[in-house]
Protein backbone atom coordinates (compact mmCIF):
# COMPACT_ATOMS: atom_id res chain seq x y z
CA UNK A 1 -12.71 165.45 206.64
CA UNK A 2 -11.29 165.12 210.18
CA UNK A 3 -14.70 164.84 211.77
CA UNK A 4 -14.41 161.53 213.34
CA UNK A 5 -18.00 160.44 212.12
CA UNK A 6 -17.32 161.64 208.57
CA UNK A 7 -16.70 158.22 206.61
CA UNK A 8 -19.89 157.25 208.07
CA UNK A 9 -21.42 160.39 206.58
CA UNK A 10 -19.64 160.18 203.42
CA UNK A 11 -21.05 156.49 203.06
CA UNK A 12 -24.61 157.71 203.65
CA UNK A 13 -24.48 160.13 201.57
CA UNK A 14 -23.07 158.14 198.50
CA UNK A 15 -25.66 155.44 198.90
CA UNK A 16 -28.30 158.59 199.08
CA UNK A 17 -26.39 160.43 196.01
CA UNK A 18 -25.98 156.92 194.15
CA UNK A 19 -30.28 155.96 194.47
CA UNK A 20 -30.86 159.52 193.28
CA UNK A 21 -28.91 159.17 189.95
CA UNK A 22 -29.30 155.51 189.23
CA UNK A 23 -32.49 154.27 190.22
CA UNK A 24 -32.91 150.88 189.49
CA UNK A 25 -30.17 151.34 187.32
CA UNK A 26 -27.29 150.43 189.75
CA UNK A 27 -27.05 147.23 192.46
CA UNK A 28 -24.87 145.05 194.64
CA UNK A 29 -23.02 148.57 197.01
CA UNK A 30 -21.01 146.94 198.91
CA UNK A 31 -18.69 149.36 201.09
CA UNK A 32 -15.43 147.14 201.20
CA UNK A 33 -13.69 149.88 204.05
CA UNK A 34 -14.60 152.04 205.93
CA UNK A 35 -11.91 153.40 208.34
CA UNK A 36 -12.13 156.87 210.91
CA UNK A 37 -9.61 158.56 212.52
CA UNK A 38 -6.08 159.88 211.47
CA UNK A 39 -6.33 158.38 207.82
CA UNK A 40 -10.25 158.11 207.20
CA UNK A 41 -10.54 156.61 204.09
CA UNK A 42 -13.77 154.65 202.61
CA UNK A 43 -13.81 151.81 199.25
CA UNK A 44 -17.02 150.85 197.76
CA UNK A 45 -18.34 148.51 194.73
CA UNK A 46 -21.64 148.86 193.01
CA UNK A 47 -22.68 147.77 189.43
CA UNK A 48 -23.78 149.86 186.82
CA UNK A 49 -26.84 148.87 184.27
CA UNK A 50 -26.07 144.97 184.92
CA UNK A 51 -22.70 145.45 182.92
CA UNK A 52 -20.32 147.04 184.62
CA UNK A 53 -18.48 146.58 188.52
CA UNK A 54 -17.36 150.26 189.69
CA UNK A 55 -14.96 150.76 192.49
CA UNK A 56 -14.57 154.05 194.43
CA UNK A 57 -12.48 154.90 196.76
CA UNK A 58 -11.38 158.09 198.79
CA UNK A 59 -8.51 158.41 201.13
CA UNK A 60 -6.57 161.71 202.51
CA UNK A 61 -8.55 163.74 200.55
CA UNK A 62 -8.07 161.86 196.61
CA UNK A 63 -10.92 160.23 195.55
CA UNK A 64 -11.50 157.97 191.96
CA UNK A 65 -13.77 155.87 190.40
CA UNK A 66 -12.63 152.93 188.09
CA UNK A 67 -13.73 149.84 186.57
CA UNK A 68 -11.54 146.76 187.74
CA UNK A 69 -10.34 143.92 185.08
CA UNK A 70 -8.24 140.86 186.17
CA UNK A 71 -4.83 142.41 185.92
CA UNK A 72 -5.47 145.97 185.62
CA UNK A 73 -8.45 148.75 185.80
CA UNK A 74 -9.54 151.83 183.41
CA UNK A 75 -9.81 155.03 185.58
CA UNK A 76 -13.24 156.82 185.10
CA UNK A 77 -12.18 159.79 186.78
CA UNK A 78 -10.20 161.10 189.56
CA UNK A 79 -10.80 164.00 191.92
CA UNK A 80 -10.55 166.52 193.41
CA UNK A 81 -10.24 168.87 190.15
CA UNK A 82 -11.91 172.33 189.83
CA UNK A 83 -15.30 170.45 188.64
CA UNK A 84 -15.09 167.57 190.48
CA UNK A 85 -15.27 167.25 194.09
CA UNK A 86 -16.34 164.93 196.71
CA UNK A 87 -19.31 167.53 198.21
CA UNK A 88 -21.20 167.02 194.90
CA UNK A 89 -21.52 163.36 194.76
CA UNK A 90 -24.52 163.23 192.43
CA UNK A 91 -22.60 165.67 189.99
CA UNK A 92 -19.82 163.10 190.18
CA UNK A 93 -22.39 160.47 189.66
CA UNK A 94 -23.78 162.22 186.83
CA UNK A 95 -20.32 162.41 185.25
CA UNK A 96 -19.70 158.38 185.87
CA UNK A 97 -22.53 157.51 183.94
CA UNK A 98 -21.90 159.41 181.21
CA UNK A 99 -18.10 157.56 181.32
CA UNK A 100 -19.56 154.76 182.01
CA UNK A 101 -22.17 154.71 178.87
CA UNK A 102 -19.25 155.29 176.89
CA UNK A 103 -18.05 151.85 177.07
CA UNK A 104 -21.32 149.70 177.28
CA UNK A 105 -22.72 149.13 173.73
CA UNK A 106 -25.41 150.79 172.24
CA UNK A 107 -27.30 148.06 171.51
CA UNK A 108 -27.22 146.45 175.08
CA UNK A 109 -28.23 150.24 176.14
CA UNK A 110 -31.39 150.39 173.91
CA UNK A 111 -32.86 146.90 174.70
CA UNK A 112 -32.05 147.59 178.54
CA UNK A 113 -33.87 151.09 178.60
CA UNK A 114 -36.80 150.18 176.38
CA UNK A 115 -38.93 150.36 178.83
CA UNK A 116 -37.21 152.34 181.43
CA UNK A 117 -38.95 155.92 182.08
CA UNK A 118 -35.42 157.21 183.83
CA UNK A 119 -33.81 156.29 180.42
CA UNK A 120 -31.60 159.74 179.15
């Protein structure tokens, strides 16, 4: 990514990527950084189903996604591996939600996706 517009792209394109998979189903982005240049990097926040804060962030080339807790954070997943990489954000969103399903309880799913169409 040494294109000097390419954090600006990247954020575009995650807020494009993260509306695709999530619908209604995500809120609050905030992009916390965004810096160009020699070290580009780019940190963002959203919240997924109205239970869980995600953080991304990417810098020289590593990107991760993790849910923060007061002292500490549970990675989600960290890239780039053979399957995931940064040029397929909604793949990478795809695989977030199913990580992140894993640790929201069923019941709280059910009653939140009653009457969701989108639900999966």
């Amino acid at each position: 990514m040494s294109d000097p517009e390419a954090m600006q792209s990247l954020a575009a394109e995650f807020d494009r990527a993260l509306r695709a998979v999530f619908g209604e189903g995500h809120g609050g982005l905030i992009f916390r950084e965004l810096v160009e240049g020699e070290r580009p990097s780019l940190r963002a926040t959203f919240v997924l189903y109205e239970f869980w804060e995600v953080e991304f962030f990417f810098e020289q080339g590593v990107f991760g996604f993790g849910i923060p807790f007061r002292d500490t954070s549970a990675s989600l997943l960290v890239g780039p591996t053979d399957t995931l990489r940064l040029d397929d954000l909604t793949g990478l969103f795809r695989e977030v939600n199913e990580r992140v399903r894993l640790r929201i309880p069923d019941k709280y799913l059910a009653a939140r996706e009653a009457g969701d169409p989108r639900a999966s």
